[in-house]
N, C-alpha and C. Protein backbone atom coordinates (compact mmCIF):
# COMPACT_ATOMS: atom_id res chain seq x y z
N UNK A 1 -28.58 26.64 13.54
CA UNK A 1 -29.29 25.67 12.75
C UNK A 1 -28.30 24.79 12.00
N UNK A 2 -27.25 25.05 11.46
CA UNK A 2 -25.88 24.63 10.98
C UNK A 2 -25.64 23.64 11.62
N UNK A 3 -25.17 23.67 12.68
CA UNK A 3 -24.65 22.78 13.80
C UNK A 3 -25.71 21.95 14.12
N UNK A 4 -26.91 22.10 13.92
CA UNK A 4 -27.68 20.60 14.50
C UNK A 4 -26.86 20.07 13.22
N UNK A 5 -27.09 20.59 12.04
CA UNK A 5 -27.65 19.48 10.95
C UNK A 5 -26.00 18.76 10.89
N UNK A 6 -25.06 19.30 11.02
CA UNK A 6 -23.52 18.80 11.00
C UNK A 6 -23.43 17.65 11.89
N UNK A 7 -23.92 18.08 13.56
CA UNK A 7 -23.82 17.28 14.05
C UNK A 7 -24.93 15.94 14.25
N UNK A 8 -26.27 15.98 13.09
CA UNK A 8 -26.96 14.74 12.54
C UNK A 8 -26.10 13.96 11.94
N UNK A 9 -25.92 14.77 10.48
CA UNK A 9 -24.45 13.81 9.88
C UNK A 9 -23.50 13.17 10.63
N UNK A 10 -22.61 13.82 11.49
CA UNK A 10 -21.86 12.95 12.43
C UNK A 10 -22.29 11.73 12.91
N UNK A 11 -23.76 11.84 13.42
CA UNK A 11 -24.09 10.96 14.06
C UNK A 11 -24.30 9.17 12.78
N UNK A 12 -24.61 9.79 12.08
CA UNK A 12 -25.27 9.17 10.55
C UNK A 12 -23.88 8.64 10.35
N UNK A 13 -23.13 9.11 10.01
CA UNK A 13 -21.48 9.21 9.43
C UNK A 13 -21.40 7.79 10.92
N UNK A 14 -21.41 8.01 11.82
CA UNK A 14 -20.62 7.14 12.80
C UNK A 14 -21.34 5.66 12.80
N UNK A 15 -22.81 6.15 12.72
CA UNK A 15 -23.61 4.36 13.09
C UNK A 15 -23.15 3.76 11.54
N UNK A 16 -23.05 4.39 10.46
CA UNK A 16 -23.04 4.17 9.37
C UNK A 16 -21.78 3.14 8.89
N UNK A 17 -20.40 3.83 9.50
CA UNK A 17 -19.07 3.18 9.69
C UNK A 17 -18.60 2.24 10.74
N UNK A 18 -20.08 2.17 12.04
CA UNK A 18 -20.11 1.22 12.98
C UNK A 18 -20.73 -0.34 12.26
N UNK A 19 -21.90 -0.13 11.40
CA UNK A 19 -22.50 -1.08 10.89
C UNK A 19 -21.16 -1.54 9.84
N UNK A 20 -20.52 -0.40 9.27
CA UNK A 20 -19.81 -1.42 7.96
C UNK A 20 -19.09 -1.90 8.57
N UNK A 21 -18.34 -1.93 9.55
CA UNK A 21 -16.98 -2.00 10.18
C UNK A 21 -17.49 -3.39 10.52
N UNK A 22 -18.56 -3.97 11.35
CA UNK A 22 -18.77 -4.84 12.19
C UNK A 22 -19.20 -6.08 11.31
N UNK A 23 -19.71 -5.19 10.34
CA UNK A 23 -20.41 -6.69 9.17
C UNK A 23 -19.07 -6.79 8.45
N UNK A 24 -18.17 -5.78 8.18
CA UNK A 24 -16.72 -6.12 7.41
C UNK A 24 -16.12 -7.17 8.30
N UNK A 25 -15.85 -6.70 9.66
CA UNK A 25 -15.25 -7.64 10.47
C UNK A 25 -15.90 -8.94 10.56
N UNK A 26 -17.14 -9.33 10.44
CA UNK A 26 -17.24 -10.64 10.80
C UNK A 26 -17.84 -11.14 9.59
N UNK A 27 -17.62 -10.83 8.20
CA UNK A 27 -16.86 -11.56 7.35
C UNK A 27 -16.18 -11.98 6.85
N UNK A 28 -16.47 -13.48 7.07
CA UNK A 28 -15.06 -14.44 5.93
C UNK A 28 -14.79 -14.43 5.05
N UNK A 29 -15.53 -13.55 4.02
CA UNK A 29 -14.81 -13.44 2.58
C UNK A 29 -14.23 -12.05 2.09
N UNK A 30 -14.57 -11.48 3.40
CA UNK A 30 -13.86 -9.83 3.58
C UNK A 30 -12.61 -10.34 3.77
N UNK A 31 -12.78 -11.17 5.29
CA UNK A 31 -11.28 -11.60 5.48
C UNK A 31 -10.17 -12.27 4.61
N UNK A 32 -11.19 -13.29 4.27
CA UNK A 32 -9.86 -14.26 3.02
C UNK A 32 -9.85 -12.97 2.32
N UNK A 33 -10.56 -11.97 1.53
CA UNK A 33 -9.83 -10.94 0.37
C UNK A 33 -8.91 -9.93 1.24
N UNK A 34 -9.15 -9.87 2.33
CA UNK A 34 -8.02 -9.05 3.27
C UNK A 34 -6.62 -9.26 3.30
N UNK A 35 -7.08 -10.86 4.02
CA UNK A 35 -5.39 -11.70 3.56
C UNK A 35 -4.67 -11.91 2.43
N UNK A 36 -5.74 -12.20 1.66
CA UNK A 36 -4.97 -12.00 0.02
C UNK A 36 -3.97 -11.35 -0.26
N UNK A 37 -4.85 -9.94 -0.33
CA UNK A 37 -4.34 -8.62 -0.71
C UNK A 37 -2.92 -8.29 0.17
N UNK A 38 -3.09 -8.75 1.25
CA UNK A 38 -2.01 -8.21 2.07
C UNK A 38 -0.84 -9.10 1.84
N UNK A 39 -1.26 -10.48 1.43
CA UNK A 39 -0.35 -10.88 0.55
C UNK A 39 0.78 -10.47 -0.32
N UNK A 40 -0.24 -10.26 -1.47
CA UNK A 40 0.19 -9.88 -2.66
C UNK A 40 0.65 -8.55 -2.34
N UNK A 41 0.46 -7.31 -1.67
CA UNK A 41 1.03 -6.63 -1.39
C UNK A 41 2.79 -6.56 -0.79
N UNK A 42 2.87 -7.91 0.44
CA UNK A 42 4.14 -8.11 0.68
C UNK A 42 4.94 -8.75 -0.89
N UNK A 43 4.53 -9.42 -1.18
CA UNK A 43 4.99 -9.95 -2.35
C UNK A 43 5.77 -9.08 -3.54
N UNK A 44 4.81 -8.13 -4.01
CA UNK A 44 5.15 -7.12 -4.90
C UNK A 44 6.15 -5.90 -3.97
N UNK A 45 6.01 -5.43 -2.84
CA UNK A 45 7.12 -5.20 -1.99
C UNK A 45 8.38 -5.80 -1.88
N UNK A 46 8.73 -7.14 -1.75
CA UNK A 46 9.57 -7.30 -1.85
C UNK A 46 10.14 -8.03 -3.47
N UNK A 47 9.38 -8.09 -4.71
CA UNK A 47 9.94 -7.69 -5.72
C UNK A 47 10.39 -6.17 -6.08
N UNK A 48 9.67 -5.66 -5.63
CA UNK A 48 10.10 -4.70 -5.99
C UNK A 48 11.57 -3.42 -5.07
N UNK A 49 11.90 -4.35 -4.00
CA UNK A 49 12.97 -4.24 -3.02
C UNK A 49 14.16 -5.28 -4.01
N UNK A 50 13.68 -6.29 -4.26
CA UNK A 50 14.68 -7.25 -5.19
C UNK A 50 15.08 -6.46 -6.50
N UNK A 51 14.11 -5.44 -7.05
CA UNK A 51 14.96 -5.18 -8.46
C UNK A 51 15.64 -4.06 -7.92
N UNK A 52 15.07 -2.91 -7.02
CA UNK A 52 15.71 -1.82 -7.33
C UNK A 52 17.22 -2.00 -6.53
N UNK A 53 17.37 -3.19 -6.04
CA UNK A 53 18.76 -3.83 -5.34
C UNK A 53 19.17 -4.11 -7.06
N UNK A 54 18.72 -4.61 -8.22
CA UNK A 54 19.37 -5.23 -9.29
C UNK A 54 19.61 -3.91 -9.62
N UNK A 55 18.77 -3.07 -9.83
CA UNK A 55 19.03 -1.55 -11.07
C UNK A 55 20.50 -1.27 -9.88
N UNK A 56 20.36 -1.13 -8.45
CA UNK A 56 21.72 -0.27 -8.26
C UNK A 56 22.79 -1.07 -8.57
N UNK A 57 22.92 -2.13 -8.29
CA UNK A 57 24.06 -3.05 -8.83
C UNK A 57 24.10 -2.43 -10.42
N UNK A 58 23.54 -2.56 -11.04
CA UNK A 58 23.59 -2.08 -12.84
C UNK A 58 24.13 -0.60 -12.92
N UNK A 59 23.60 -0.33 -11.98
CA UNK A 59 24.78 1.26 -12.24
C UNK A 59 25.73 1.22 -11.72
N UNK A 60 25.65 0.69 -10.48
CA UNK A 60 27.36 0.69 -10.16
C UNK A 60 28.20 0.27 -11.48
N UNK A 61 27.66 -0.98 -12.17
CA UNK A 61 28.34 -1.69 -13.13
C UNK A 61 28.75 -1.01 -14.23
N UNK A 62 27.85 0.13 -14.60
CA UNK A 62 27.37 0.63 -15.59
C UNK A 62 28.63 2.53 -15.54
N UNK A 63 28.68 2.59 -13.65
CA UNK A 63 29.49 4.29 -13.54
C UNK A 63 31.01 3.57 -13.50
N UNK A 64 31.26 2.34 -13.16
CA UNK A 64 32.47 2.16 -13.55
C UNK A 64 33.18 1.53 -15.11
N UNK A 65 32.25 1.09 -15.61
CA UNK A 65 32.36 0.91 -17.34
C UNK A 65 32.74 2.40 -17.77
N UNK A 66 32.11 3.58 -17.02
CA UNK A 66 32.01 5.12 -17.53
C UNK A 66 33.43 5.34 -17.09
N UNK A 67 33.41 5.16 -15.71
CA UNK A 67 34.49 5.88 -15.80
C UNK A 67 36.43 5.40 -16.38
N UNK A 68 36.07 3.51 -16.61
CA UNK A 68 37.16 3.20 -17.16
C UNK A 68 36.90 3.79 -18.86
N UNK A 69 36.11 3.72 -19.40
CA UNK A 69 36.11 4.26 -20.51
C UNK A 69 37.01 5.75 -20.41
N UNK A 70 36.49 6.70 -19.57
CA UNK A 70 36.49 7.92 -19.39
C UNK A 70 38.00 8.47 -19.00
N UNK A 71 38.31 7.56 -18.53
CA UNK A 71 40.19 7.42 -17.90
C UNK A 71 40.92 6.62 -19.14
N UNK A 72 40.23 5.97 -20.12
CA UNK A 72 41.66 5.84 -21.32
C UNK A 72 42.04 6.75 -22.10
């Protein structure tokens, strides 16, 4: 009796993610917020590839200040 009712849900679960999928896909304002996002996602990716390139430069800057200090 288990197994019908699991495999109802499945069925429910699938037309359910067939309908969103198809009305997601053939909207244009799904899409323009799709592109957006994927935007702003590359964007903040590569700020955030740009600083942690600045922080290692700053320590390099920062372990050799240490270690000339550390050697007088």
């Amino acid at each position: 009796m288990a197994g019908g009712g699991n495999f109802i849900n499945r069925v429910m679960s699938y037309v359910a993610n067939e309908l969103i999928v198809n009305g997601l896909s053939n909207s244009q304002k799904f899409q323009r917020f799709a592109v957006r996002t994927s935007k702003k996602i590359e964007e903040f990716s590569d700020i955030a590839a740009q600083k942690k390139k600045e922080i290692a430069e700053q320590m390099k800057d920062v372990t050799k200040n240490f270690e000339s200090y550390k050697n007088q």
